[in-house]
Protein backbone atom coordinates (compact mmCIF):
# COMPACT_ATOMS: atom_id res chain seq x y z
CA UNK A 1 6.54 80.24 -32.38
CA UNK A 2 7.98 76.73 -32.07
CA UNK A 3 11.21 77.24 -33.83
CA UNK A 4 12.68 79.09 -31.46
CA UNK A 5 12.11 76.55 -29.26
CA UNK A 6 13.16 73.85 -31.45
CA UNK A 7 16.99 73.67 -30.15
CA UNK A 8 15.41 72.74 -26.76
CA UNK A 9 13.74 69.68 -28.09
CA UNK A 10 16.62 68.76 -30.27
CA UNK A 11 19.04 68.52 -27.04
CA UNK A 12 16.80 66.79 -25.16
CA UNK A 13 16.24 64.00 -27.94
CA UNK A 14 19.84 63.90 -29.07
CA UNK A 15 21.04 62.85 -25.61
CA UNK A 16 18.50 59.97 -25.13
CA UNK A 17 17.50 58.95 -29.24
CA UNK A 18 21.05 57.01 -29.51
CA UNK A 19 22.00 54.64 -32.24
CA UNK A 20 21.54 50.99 -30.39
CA UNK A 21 23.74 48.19 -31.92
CA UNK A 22 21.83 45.13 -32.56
CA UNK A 23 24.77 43.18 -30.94
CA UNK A 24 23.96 44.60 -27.55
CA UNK A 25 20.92 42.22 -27.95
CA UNK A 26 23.16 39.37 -27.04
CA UNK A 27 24.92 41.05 -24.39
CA UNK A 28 24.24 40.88 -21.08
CA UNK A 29 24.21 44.19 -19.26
CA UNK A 30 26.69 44.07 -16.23
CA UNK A 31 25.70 46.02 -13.42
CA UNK A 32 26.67 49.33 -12.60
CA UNK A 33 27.08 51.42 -8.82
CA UNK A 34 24.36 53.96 -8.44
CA UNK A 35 26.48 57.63 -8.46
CA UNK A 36 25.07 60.16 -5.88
CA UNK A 37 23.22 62.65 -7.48
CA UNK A 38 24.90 65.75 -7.76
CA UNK A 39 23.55 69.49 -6.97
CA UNK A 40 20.77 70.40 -9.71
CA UNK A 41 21.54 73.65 -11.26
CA UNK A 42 19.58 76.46 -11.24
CA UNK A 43 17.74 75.98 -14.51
CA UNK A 44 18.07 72.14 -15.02
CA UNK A 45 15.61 70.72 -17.29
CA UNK A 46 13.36 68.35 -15.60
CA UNK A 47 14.22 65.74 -18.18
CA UNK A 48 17.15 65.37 -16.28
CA UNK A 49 15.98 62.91 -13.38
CA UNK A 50 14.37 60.71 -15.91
CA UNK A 51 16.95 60.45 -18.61
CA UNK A 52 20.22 59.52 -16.71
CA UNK A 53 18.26 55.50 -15.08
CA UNK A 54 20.84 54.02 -17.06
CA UNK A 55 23.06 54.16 -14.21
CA UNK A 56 20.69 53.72 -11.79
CA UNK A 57 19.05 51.17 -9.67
CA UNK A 58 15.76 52.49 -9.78
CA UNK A 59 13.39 52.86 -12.61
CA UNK A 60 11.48 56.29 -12.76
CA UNK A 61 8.33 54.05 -11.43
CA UNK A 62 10.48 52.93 -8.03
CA UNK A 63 10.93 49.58 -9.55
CA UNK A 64 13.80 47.90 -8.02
CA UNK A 65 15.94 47.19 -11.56
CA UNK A 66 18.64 44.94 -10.18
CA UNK A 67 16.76 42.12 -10.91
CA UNK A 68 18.23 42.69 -14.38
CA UNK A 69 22.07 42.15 -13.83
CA UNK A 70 23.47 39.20 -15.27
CA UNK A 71 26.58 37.49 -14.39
CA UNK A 72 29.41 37.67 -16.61
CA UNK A 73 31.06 34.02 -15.73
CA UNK A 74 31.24 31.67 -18.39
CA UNK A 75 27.46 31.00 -19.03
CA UNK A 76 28.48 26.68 -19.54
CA UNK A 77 29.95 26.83 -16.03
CA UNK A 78 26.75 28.66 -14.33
CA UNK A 79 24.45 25.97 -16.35
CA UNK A 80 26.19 23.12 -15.16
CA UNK A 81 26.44 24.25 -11.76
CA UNK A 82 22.44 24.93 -11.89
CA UNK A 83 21.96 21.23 -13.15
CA UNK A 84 24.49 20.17 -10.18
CA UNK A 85 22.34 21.51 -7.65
CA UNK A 86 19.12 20.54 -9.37
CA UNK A 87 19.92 16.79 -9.11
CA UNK A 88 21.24 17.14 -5.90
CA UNK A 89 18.24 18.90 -4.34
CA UNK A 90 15.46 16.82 -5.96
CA UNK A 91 13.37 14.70 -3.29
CA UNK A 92 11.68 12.78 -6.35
CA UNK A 93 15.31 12.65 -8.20
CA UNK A 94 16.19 10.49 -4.36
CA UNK A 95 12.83 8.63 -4.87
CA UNK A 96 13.95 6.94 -8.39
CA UNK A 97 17.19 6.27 -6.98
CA UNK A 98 15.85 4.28 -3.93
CA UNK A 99 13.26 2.23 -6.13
CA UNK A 100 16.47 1.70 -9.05
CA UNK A 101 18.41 0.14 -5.28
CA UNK A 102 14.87 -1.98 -4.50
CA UNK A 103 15.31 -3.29 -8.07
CA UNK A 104 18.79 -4.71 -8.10
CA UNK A 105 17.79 -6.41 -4.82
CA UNK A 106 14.88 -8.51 -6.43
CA UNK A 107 17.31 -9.83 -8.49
CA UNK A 108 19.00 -11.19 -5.38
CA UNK A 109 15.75 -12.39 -3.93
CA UNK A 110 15.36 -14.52 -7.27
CA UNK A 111 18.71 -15.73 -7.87
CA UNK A 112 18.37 -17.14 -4.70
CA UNK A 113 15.53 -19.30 -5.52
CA UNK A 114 18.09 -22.28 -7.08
CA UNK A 115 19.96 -22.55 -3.96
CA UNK A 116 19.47 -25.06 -0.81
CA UNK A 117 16.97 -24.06 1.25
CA UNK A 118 17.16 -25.91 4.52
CA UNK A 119 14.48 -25.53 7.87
CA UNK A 120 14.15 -27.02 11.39
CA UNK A 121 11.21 -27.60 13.30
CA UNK A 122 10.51 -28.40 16.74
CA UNK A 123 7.41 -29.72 18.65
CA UNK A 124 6.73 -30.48 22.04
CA UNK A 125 3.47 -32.56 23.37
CA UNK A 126 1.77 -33.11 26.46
CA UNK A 127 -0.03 -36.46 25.44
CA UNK A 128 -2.20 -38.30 28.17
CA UNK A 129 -3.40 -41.88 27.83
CA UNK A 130 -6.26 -44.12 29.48
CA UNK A 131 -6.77 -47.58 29.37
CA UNK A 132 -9.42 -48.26 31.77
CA UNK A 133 -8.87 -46.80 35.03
CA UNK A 134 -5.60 -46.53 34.84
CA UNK A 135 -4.46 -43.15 33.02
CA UNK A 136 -0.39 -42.06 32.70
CA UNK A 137 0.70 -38.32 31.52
CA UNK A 138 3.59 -38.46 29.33
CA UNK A 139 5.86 -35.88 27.16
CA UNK A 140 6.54 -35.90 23.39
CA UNK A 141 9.16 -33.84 22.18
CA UNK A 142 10.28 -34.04 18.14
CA UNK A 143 12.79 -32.27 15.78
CA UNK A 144 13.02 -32.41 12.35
CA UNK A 145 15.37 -31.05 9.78
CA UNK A 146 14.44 -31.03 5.94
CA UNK A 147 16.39 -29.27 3.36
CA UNK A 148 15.45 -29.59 -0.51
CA UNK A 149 17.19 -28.14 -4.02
CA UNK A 150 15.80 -27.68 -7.14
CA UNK A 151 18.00 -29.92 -9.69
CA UNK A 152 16.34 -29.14 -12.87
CA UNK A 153 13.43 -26.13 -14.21
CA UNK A 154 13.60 -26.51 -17.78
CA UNK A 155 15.31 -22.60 -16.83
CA UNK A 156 12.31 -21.08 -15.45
CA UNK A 157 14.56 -19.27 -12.22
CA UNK A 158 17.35 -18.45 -14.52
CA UNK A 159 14.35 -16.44 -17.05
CA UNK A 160 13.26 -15.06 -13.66
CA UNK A 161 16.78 -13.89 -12.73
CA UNK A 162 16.97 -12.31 -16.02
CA UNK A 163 13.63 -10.82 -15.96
CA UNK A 164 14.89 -9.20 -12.61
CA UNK A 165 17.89 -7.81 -13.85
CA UNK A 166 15.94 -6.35 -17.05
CA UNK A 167 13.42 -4.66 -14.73
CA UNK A 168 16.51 -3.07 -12.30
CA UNK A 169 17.99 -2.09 -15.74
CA UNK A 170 14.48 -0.33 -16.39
CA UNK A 171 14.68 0.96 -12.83
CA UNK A 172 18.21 2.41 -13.79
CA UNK A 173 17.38 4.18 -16.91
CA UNK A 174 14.49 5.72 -15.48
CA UNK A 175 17.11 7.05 -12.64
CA UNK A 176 18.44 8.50 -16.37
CA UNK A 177 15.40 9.81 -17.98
CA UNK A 178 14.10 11.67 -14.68
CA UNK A 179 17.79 13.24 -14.22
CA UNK A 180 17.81 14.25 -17.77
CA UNK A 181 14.23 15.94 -17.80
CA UNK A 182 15.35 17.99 -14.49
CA UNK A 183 18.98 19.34 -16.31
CA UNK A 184 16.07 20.05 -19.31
CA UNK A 185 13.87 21.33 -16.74
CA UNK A 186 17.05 23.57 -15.12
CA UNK A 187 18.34 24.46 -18.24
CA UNK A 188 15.38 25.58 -20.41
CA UNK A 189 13.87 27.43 -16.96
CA UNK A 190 17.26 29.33 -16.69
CA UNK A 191 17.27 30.39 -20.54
CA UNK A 192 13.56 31.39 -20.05
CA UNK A 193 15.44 33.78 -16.81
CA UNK A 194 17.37 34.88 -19.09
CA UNK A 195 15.36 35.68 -22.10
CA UNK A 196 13.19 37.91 -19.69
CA UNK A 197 16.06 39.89 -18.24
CA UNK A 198 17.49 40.72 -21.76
CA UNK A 199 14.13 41.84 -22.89
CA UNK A 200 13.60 43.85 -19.33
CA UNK A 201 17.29 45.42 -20.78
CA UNK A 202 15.48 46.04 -23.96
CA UNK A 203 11.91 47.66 -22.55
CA UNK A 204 14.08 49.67 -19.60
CA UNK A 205 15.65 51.48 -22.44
CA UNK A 206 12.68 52.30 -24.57
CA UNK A 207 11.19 53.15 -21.57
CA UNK A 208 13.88 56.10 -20.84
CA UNK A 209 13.61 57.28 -24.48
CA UNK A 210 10.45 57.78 -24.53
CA UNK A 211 10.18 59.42 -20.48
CA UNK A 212 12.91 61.91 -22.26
CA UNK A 213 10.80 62.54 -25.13
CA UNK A 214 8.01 63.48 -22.83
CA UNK A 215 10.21 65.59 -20.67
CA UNK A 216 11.33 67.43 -23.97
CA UNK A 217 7.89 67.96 -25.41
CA UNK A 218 6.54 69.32 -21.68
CA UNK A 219 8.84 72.19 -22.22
CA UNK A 220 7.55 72.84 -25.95
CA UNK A 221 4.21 72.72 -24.91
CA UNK A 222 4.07 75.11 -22.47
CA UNK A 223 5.30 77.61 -25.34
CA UNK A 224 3.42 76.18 -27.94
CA UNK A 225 -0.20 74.22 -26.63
CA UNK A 226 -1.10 73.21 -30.16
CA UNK A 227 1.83 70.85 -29.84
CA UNK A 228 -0.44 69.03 -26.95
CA UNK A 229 -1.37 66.30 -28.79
CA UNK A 230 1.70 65.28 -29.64
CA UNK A 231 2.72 65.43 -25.92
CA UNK A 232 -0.56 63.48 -25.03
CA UNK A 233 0.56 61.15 -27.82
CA UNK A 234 3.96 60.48 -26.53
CA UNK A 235 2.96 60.02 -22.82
CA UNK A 236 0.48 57.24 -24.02
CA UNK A 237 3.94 55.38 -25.94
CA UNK A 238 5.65 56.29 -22.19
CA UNK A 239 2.64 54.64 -20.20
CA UNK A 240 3.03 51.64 -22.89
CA UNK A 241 6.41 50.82 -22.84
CA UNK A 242 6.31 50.98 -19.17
CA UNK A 243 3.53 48.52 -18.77
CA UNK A 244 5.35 46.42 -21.47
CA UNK A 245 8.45 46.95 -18.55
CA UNK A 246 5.77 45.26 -16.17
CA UNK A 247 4.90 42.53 -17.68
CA UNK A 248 8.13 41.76 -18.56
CA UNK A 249 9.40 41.57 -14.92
CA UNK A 250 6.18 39.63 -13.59
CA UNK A 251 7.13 37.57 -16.01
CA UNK A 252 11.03 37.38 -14.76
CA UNK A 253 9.89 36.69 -11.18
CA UNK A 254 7.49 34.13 -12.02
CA UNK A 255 10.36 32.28 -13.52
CA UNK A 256 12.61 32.91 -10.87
CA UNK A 257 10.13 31.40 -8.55
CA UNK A 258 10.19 28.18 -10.57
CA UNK A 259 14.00 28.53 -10.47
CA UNK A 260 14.20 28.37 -6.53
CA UNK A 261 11.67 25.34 -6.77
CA UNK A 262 14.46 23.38 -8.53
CA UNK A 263 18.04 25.00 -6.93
CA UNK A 264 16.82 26.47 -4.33
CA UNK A 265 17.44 30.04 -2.64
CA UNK A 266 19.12 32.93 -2.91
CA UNK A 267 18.85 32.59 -6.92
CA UNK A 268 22.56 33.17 -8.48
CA UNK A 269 22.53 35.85 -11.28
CA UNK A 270 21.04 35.14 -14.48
CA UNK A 271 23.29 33.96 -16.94
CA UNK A 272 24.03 35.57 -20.13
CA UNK A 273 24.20 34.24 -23.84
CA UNK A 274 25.67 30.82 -24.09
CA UNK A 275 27.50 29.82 -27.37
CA UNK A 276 27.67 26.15 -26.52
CA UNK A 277 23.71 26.02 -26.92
CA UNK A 278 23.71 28.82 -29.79
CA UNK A 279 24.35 26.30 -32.59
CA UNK A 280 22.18 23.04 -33.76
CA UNK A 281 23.58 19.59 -33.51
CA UNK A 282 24.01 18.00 -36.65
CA UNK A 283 21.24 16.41 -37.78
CA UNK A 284 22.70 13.07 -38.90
CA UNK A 285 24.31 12.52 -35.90
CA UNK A 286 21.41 13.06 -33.70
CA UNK A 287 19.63 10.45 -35.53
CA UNK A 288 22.10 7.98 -34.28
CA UNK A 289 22.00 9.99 -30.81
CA UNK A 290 18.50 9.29 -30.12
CA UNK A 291 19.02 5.65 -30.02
CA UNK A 292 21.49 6.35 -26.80
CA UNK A 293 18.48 8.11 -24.71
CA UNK A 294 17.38 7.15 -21.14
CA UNK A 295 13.84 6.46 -23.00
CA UNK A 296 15.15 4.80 -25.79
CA UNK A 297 17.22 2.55 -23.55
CA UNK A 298 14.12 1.82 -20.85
CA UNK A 299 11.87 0.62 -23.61
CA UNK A 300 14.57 -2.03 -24.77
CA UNK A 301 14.99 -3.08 -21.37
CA UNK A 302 11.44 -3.05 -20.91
CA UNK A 303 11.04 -5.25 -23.75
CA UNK A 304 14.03 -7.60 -22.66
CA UNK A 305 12.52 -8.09 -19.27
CA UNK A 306 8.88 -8.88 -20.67
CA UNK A 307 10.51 -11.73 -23.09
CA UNK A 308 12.12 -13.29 -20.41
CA UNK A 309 9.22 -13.30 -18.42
CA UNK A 310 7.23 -15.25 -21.31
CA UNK A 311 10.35 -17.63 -21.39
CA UNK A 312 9.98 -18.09 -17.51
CA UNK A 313 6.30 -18.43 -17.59
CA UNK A 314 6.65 -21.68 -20.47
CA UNK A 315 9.54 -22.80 -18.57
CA UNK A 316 7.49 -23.44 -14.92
CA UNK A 317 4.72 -25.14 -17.18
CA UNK A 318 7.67 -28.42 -17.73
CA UNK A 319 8.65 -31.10 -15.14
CA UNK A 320 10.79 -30.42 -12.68
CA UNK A 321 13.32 -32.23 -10.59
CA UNK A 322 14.23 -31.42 -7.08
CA UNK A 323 16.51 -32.81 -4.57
CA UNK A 324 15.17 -33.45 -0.93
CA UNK A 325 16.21 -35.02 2.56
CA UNK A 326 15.27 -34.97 6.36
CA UNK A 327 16.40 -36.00 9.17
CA UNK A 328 14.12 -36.43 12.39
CA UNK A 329 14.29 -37.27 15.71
CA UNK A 330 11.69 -38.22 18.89
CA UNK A 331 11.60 -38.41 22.67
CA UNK A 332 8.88 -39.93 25.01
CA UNK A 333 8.99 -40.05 28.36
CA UNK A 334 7.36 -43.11 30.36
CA UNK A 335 7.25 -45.30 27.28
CA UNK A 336 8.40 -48.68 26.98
CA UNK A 337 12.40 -49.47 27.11
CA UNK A 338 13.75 -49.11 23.53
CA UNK A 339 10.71 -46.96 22.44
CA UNK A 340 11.69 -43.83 24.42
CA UNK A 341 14.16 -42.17 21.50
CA UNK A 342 13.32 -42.71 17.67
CA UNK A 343 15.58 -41.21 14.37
CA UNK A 344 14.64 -41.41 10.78
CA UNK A 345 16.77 -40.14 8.06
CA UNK A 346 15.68 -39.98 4.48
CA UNK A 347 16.55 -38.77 0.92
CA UNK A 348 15.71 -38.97 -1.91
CA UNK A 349 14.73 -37.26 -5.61
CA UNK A 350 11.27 -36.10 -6.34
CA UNK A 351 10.10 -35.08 -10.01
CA UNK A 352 6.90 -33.16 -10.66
CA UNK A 353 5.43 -33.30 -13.67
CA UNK A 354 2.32 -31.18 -14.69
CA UNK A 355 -0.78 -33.33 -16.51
CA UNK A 356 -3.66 -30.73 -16.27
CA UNK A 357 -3.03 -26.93 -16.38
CA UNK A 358 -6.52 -25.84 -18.01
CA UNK A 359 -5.15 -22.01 -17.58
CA UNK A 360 -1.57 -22.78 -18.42
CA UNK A 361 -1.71 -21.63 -22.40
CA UNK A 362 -4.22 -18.77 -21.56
CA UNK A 363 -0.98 -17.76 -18.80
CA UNK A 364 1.72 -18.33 -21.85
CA UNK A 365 -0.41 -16.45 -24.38
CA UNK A 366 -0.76 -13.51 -22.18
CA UNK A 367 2.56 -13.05 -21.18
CA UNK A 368 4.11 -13.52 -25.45
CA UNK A 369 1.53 -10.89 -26.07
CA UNK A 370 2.62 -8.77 -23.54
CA UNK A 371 5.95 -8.78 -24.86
CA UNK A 372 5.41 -8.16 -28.46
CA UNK A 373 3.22 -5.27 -27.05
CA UNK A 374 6.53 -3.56 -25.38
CA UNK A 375 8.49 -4.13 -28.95
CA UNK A 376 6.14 -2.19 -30.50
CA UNK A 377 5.72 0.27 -28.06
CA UNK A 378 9.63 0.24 -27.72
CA UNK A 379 9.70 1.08 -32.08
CA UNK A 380 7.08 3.35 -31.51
CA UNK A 381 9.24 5.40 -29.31
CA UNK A 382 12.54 5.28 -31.18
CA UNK A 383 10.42 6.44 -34.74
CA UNK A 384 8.12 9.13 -32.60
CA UNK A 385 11.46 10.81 -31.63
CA UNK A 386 13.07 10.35 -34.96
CA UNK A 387 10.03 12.61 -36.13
CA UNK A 388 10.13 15.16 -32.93
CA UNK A 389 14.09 15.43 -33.92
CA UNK A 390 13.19 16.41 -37.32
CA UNK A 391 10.34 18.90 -36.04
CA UNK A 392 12.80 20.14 -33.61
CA UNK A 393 15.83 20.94 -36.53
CA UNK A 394 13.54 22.62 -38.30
CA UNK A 395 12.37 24.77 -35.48
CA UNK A 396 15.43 25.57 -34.34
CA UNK A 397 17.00 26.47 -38.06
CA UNK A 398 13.82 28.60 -38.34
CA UNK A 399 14.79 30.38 -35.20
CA UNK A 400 18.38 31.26 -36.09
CA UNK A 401 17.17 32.13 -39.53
CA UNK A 402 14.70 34.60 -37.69
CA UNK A 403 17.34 36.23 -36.15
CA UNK A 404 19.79 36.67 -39.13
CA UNK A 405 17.18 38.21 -40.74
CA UNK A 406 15.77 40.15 -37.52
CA UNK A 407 19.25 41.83 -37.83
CA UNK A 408 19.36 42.92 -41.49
CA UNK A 409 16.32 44.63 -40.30
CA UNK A 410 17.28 46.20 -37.08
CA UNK A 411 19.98 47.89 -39.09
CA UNK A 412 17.33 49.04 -41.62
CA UNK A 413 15.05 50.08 -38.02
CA UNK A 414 18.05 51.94 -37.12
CA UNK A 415 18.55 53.76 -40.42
CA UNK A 416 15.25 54.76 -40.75
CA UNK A 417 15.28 56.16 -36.70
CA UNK A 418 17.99 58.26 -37.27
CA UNK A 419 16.49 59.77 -40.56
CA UNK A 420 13.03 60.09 -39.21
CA UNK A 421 14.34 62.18 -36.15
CA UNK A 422 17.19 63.97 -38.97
CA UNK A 423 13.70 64.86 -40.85
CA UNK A 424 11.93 65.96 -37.92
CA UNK A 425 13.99 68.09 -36.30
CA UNK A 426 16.02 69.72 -38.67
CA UNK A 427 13.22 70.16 -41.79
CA UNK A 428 9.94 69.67 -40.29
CA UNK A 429 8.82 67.01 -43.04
CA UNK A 430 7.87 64.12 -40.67
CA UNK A 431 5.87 64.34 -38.00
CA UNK A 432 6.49 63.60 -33.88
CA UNK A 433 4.23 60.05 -34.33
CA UNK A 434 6.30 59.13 -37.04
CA UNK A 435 8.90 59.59 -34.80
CA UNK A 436 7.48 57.03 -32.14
CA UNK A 437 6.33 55.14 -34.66
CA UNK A 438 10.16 54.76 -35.74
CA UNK A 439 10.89 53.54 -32.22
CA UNK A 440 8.18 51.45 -31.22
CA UNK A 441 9.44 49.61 -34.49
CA UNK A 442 12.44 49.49 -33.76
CA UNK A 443 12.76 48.18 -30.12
CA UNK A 444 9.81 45.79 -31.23
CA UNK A 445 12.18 44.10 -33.51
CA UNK A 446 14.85 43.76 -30.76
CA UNK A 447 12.69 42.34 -28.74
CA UNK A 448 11.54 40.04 -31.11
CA UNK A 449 15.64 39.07 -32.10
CA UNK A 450 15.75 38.34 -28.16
CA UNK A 451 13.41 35.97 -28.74
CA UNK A 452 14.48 34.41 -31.92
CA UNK A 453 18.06 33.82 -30.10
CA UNK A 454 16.60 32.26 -27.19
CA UNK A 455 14.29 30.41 -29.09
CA UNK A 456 17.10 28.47 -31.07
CA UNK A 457 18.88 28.10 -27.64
CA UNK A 458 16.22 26.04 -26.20
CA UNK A 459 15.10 24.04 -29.01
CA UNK A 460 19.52 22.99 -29.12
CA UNK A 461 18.69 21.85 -25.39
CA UNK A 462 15.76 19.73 -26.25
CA UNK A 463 17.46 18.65 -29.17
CA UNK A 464 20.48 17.51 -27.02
CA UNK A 465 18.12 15.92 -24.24
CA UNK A 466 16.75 13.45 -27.39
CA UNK A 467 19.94 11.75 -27.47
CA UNK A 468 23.22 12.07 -24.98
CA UNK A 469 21.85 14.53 -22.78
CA UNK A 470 21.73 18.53 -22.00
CA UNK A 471 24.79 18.54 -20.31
CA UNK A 472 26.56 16.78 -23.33
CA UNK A 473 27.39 20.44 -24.90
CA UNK A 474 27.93 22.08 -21.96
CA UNK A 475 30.76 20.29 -20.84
């Protein structure tokens, strides 16, 4: 009784059950305009509605499906622009930059510790005097200028100096590091975009197949009803894929929420493939790289600074020499002729020399230790990323190795597709859930190649980020 009906079924999945090329995986789907439906014939199939979303905007849920165009610009340009925006937006990016300005002007505050310092005072009295019972008011008024310069420090202000300008060059390559985690931060988020929208691509279209497949059996079944299992079977694989659909586009907005946090609103289209990010860096350069990264660079500045601190904190334990004179001058009224104005001038050399400092080698001690502490954090650092770089490589090599061998296998999926449904509808030897079973398979393993690719694209980016930054590839 089904045979009959078999041509029925075999139009309905030859229309929707097409060969997919595994390169479409890589491909971003450009949008296309919605046609107006046109006049349904008399005796359209209902599979009709379901099987022709691929030009739609729609999904057969009422999902809006736009959110999975991609823009077809050069995907470098769109990244860089993203980064652009990202560092131009940041408030805490503006933070760093205003503490990095704050540090170069300590260094002005203590270079200015060796020059003259000079300061006037003034003072005015009201004095009264008694002697016996006779008592006289009278008026004081004083000035004095003093002015001083330190000669010799044993170096301590010039170790301060330099311990300012190590800790602005800190300040600076922090500026460095926090711009080059937000283009990581930028970058990697807009992969992650997307990786979603590719595999939304991926789901929409198994999604179709399999609403088709339903639509086809529906007509079977209400010739044959012992072929209701297989209907009940292939609506469960429709409600599947179409919660897979779901998740996959909660998943896409949650990202592009996170996306407007960093650039901002309206969102830009989502970018497709991009080849600069599709290969590894060598390996052997990298290792060279890593030694030019913002972190790299702060703990050897961090490490300069806290030596020269030590140096300074020896130096103000040694004499000094220092370089002073004043000048004064004095009014009274009603005093004696002669004694009514007064000057003094003076200079003169002073030399201070320290005899007891009980805490002065605790002080010293403290500050050596402190800096041998940031050497060894600083080596820690530069061999902890030498490690993560190595980690990283062989991530990322996995990845792209995944998805070489994800494609010997998709054409293998494909093969076996195409026979399965050959052997089902033309001989009878396989059965409908081998069918499905052929398909879940098969659009499992794209998914899983849409992951492999983005994968090695982000671990390149992190790789990158180790050394000369994200933006060194994209440019």
């Amino acid at each position: 009784m089904l045979y009959p009906l078999r041509p029925l079924l075999i139009c309905g999945l030859a229309a929707t059950l097409v060969v997919q090329s595994p390169v479409a995986l890589a491909q971003a789907r450009a949008s296309k305009p919605a046609t107006p439906p046109a006049a349904p014939a008399a005796e359209a199939p209902a599979a009709q509605g379901r099987c022709n979303e691929d030009d739609a905007g729609l999904s057969r849920m009422g999902r809006d499906m736009t959110a999975l165009d991609t823009n077809s610009a050069d995907p470098r340009a769109a990244l860089q622009s993203l980064v652009d925006l990202t560092l131009s937006r940041s408030k805490g990016l503006g933070a760093v930059r205003l503490l990095a300005d704050a540090a170069r002007s300590d260094i002005e505050e203590t270079r200015a510790l060796g020059m003259p310092t000079a300061s006037l005072n003034i003072g005015v009295n009201g004095i009264h005097q008694s002697l016996g019972s006779v008592g006289a008011a009278r008026a004081q008024v004083g000035a004095t200028l003093s002015a001083g310069m330190p000669v010799w420090d044993a170096g301590r202000i010039a170790k301060l100096t330099d311990w300012r300008k190590e800790l602005a060059e800190v300040a600076a390559q922090g500026q460095r590091s926090a711009e080059e985690q937000l283009s990581l931060t930028v970058v990697t988020t807009a992969l992650d975009r997307s990786r979603y929208v590719l595999q939304g691509q991926v789901y929409a279209q198994y999604v179709r197949k399999m609403a088709c497949l339903v639509d086809a059996l529906e007509i079977i079944t209400k010739a044959d009803r012992g072929r209701a299992s297989e209907l009940v079977q292939a609506q469960k694989s429709l409600q599947q894929a179409d919660l897979s659909l779901e998740q996959t586009m909660s998943a896409l907005r949650q990202t592009e929420v996170r996306m407007k946090r960093l650039v901002g609103e309206p969102l830009p289209p989502a970018i497709g493939m991009s080849a600069a990010l599709s290969v590894l860096p060598d390996l052997e350069q990298m290792k060279s790289d890593i030694l030019l990264g913002a972190d790299v660079a702060q703990a050897e500045a961090q490490a300069r600074s806290q030596r020269n601190f030590a140096e300074s904190v020896i130096a103000g334990q040694k004499p000094t020499v220092n370089v002073t004179g004043s000048a004064s001058a004095l009014y009274r009224t009603g005093a004696l002729p002669g004694e009514a104005r007064s000057t003094d001038v003076g200079a003169g050399v002073s030399v201070t020399i320290p005899i007891l400092q009980p805490g002065a080698q605790a002080q010293a001690n403290a500050a050596v230790q402190r800096y041998r502490a940031t050497v060894m954090q600083r080596d820690e650092t530069i061999e902890a990323k030498r490690y993560r770089l190595l980690e990283m490589n062989e991530m990322g090599s996995s990845a792209l190795d995944r998805a070489r061998r994800i494609v010997e296998i998709l054409r293998n999926s494909d093969r076996v597709r195409a026979s399965t449904l050959q052997q089902w509808q033309q001989l009878g030897r396989r059965s409908l859930f081998d069918v499905m079973g052929a398909e879940s398979d098969y659009y499992s393993m794209r998914i899983a190649h849409v992951n492999a690719l983005f994968d090695a694209q982000q671990i390149a980016a992190m790789m990158w980020s180790m050394g000369r930054g994200v933006v060194t590839p994209l440019r």
